[in-house]
C-alpha atoms as a PDB file:
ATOM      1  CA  UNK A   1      -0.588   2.359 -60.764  1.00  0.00           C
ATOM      2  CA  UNK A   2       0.646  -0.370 -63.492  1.00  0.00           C
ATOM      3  CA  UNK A   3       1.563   0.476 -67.007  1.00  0.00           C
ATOM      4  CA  UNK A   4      -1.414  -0.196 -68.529  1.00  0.00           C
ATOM      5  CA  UNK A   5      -3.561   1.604 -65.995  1.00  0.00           C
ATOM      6  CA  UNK A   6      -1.203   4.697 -66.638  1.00  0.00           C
ATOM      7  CA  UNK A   7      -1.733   4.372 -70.162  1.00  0.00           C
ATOM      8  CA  UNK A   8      -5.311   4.105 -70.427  1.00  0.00           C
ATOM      9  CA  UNK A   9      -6.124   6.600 -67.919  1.00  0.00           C
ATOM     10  CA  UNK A  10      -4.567   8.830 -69.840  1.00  0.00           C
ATOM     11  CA  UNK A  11      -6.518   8.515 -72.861  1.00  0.00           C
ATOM     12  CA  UNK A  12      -8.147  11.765 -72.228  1.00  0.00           C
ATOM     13  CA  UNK A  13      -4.988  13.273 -73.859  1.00  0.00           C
ATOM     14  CA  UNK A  14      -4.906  11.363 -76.877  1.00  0.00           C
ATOM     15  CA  UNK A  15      -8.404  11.963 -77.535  1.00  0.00           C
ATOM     16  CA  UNK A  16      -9.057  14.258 -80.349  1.00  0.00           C
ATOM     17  CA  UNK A  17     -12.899  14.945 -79.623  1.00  0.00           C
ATOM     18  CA  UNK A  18     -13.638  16.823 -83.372  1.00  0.00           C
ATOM     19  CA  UNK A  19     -12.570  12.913 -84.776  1.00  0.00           C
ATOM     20  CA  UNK A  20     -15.683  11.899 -82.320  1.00  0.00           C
ATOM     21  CA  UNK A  21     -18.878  14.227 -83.611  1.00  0.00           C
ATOM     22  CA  UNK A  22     -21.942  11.958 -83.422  1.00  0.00           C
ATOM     23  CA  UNK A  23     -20.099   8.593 -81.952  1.00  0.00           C
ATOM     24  CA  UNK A  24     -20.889   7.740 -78.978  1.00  0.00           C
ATOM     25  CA  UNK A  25     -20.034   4.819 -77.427  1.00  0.00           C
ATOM     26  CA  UNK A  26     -18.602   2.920 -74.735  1.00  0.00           C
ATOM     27  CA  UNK A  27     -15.397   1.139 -75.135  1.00  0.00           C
ATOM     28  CA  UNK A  28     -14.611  -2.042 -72.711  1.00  0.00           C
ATOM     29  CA  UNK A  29     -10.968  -2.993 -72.589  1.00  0.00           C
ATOM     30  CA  UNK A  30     -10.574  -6.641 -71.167  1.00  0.00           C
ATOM     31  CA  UNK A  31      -7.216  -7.373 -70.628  1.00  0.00           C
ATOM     32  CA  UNK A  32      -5.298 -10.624 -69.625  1.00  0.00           C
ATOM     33  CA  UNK A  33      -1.773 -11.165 -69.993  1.00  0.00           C
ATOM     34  CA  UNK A  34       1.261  -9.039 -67.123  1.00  0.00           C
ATOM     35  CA  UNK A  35      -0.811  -6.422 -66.371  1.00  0.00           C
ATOM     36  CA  UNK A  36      -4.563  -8.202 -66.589  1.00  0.00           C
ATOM     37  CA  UNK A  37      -7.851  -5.961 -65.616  1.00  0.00           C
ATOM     38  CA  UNK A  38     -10.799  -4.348 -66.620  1.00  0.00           C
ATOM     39  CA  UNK A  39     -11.006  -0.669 -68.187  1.00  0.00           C
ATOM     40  CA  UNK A  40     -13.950   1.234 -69.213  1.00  0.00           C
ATOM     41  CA  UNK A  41     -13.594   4.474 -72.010  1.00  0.00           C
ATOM     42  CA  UNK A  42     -17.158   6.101 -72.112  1.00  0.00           C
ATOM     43  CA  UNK A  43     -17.243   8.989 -75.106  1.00  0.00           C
ATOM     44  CA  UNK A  44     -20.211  10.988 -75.100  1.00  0.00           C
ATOM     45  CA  UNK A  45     -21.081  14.308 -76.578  1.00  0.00           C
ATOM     46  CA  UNK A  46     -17.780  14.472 -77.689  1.00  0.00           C
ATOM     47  CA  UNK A  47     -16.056  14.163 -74.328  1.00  0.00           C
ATOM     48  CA  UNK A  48     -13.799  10.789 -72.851  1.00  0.00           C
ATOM     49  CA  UNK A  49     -14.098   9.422 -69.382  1.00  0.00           C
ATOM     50  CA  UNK A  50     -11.757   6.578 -68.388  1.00  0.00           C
ATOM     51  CA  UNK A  51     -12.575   4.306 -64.976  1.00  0.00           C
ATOM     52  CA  UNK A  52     -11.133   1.083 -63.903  1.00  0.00           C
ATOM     53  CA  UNK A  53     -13.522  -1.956 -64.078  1.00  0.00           C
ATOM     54  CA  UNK A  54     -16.133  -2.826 -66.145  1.00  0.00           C
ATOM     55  CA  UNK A  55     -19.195  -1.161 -67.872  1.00  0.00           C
ATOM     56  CA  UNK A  56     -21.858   0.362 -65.633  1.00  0.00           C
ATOM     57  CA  UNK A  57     -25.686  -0.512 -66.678  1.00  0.00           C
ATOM     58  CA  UNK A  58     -26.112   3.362 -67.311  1.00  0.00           C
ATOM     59  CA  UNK A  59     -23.027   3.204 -69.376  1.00  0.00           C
ATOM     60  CA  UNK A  60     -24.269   0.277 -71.043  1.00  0.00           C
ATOM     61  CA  UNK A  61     -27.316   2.189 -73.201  1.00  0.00           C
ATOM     62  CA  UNK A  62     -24.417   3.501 -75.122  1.00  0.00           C
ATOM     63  CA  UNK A  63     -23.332   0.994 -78.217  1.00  0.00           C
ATOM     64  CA  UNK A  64     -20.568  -1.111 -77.176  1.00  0.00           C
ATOM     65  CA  UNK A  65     -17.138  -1.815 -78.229  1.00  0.00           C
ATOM     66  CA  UNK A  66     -14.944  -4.680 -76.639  1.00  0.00           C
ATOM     67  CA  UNK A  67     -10.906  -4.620 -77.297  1.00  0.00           C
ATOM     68  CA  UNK A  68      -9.444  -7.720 -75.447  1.00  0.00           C
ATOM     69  CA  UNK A  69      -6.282  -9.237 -75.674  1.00  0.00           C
ATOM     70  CA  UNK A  70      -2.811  -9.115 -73.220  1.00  0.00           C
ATOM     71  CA  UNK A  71      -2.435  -5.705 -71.579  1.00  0.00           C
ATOM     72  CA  UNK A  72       1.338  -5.490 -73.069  1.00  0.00           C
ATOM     73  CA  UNK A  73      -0.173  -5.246 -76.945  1.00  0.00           C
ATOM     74  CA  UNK A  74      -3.372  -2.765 -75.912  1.00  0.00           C
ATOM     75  CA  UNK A  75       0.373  -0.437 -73.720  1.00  0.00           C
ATOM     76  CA  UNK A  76       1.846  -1.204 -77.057  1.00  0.00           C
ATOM     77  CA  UNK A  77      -1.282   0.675 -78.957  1.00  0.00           C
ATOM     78  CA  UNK A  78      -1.102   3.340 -77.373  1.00  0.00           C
ATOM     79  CA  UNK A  79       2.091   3.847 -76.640  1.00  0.00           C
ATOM     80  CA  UNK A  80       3.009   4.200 -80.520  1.00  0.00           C
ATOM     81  CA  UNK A  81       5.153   1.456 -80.841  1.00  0.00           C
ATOM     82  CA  UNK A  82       2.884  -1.053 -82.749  1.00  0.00           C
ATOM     83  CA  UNK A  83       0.148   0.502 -85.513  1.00  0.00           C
ATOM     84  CA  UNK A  84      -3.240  -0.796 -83.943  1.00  0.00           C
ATOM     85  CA  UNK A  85      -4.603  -2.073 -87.448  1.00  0.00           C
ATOM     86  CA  UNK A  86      -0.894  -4.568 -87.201  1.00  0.00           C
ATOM     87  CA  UNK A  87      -2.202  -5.439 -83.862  1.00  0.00           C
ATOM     88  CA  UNK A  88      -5.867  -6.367 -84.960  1.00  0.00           C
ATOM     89  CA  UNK A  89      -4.613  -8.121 -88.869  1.00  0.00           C
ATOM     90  CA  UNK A  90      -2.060 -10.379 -86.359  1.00  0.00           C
ATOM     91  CA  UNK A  91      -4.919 -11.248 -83.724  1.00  0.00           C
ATOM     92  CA  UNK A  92      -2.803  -9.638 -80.763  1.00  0.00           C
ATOM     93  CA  UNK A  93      -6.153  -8.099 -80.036  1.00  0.00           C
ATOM     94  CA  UNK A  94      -9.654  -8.176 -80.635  1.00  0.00           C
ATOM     95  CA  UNK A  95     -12.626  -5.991 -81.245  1.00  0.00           C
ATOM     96  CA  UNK A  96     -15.610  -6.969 -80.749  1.00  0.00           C
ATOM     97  CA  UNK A  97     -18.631  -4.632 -82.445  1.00  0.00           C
ATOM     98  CA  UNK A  98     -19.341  -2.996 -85.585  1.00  0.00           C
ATOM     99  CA  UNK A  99     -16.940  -3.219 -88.060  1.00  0.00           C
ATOM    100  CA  UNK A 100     -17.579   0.273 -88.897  1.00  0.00           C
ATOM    101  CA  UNK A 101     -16.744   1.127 -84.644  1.00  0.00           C
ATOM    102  CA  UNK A 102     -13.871  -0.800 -85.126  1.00  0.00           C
ATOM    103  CA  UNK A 103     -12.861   1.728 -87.853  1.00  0.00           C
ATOM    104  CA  UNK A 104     -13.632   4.764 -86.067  1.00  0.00           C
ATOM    105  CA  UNK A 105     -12.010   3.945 -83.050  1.00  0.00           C
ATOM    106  CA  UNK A 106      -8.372   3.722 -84.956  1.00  0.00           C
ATOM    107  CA  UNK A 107      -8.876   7.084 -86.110  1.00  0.00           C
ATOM    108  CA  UNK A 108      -9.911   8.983 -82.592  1.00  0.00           C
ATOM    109  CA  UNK A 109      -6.899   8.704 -81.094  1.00  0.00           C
ATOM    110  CA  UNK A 110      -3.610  11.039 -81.487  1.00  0.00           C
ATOM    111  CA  UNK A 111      -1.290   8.559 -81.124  1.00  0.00           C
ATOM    112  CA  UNK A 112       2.900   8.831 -80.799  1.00  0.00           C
ATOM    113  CA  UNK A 113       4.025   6.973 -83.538  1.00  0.00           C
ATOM    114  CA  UNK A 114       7.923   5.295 -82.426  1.00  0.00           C
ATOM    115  CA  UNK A 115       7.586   2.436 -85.614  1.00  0.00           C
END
């Protein structure tokens, strides 16, 4: 499996599900860049389910949140070594939704920090 796949499929374990009462929503990761691909996060009911590709229609009735950008900055993310807000303020990567998604998506995550 590549980096990034490794990463994101392991979101389940950096998910801290009391940050997530009351937000559900489906999170599409389009990445370009070494590792490019398609990644789908689906929270609901406080629980996180990661697959490979995009969106399903089901999934889809859920509000939506797009992150694109090159796979290395969404590994770096989550990996701890760059603060995502750095990421987003420098245009590394984008979200597309709610401001206010955008928001609660940085704070969902128990993330390594290496900076």
């Amino acid at each position: 499996m590549s980096k990034i796949g490794t990463v994101l499929m392991g979101l389940p374990q950096l998910f801290m599900q009391d940050k997530a009462k009351g937000w559900n929503r489906v999170i599409a990761f389009e990445l370009t860049g070494e590792e490019p691909g398609c990644y789908t996060a689906v929270i609901n009911n406080q629980t996180l389910v990661v697959h490979e590709g995009k969106p399903t229609e089901a999934e889809l009735q859920l509000k939506l949140l797009t992150i694109t950008g090159e796979s290395q900055f969404v590994y770096q993310m989550f990996a701890g070594e760059v603060p995502p807000m750095k990421l987003v303020n420098a245009k590394l990567i984008q979200m597309k939704g709610s401001i206010i998604d955008s928001m609660s998506f940085s704070r969902i995550w128990n993330l390594p920090k290496k900076y």
